[in-house]
Protein backbone atom coordinates (compact mmCIF):
# COMPACT_ATOMS: atom_id res chain seq x y z
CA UNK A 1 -25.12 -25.06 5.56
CA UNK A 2 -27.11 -25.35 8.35
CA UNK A 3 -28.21 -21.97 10.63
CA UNK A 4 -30.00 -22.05 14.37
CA UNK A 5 -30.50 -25.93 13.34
CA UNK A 6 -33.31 -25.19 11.05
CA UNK A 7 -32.81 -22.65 7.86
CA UNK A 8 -30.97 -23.66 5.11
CA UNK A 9 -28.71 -20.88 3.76
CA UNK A 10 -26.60 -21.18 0.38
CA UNK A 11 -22.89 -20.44 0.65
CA UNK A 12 -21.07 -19.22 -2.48
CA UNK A 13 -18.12 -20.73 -3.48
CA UNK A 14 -16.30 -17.38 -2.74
CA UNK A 15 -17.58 -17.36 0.08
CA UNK A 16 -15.82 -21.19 0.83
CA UNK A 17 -12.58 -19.45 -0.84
CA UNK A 18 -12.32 -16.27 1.73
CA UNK A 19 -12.61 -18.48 4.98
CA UNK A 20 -9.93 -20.81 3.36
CA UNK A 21 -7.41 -17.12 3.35
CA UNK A 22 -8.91 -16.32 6.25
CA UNK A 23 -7.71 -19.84 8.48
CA UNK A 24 -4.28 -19.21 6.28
CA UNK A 25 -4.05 -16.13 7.91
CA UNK A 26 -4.86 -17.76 11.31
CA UNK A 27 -1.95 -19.86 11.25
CA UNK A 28 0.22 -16.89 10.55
CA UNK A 29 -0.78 -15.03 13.53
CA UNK A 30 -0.42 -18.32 15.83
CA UNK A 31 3.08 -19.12 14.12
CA UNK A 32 4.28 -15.39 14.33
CA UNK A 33 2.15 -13.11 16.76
CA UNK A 34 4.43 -10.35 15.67
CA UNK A 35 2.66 -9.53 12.36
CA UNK A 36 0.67 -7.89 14.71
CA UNK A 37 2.77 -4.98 15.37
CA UNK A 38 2.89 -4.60 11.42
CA UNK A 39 -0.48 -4.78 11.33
CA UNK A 40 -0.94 -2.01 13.87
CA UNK A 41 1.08 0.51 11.98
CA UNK A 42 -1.46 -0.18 9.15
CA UNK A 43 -4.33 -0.77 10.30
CA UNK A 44 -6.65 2.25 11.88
CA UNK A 45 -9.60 -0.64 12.60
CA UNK A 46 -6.93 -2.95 14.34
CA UNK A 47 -5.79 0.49 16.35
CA UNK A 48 -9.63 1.06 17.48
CA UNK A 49 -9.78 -2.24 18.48
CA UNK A 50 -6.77 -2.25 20.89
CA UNK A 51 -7.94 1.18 21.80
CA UNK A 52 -11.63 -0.20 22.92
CA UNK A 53 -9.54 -3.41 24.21
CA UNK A 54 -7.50 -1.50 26.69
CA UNK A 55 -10.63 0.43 27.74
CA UNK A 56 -12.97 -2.60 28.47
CA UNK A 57 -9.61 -3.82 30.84
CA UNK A 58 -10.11 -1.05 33.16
């Protein structure tokens, strides 16, 4: 992999394994945006981040 088009940086294959959950988990939220509400009954860093959300609106 290729950073700021000139170092060359190593990615583990865990690494390569995570982001493949991760754009699994993207479909999820695109095919059923109400996880979210699930996810905001158990999540105190996804409650922050509406929190700060709501604040930066204002």
């Amino acid at each position: 992999m290729v950073v700021n088009s000139s170092e060359l940086k190593e990615i583990s294959p865990d690494s390569i394994r995570i982001a493949r959950y991760l754009s699994l988990v993207d479909e999820l939220i695109k095919e059923k945006p109400e996880i979210l509400e699930k996810l905001k009954g158990l999540s105190m860093e996804y409650q922050n981040y509406l929190r700060m959300r709501g604040k930066n609106r204002d």
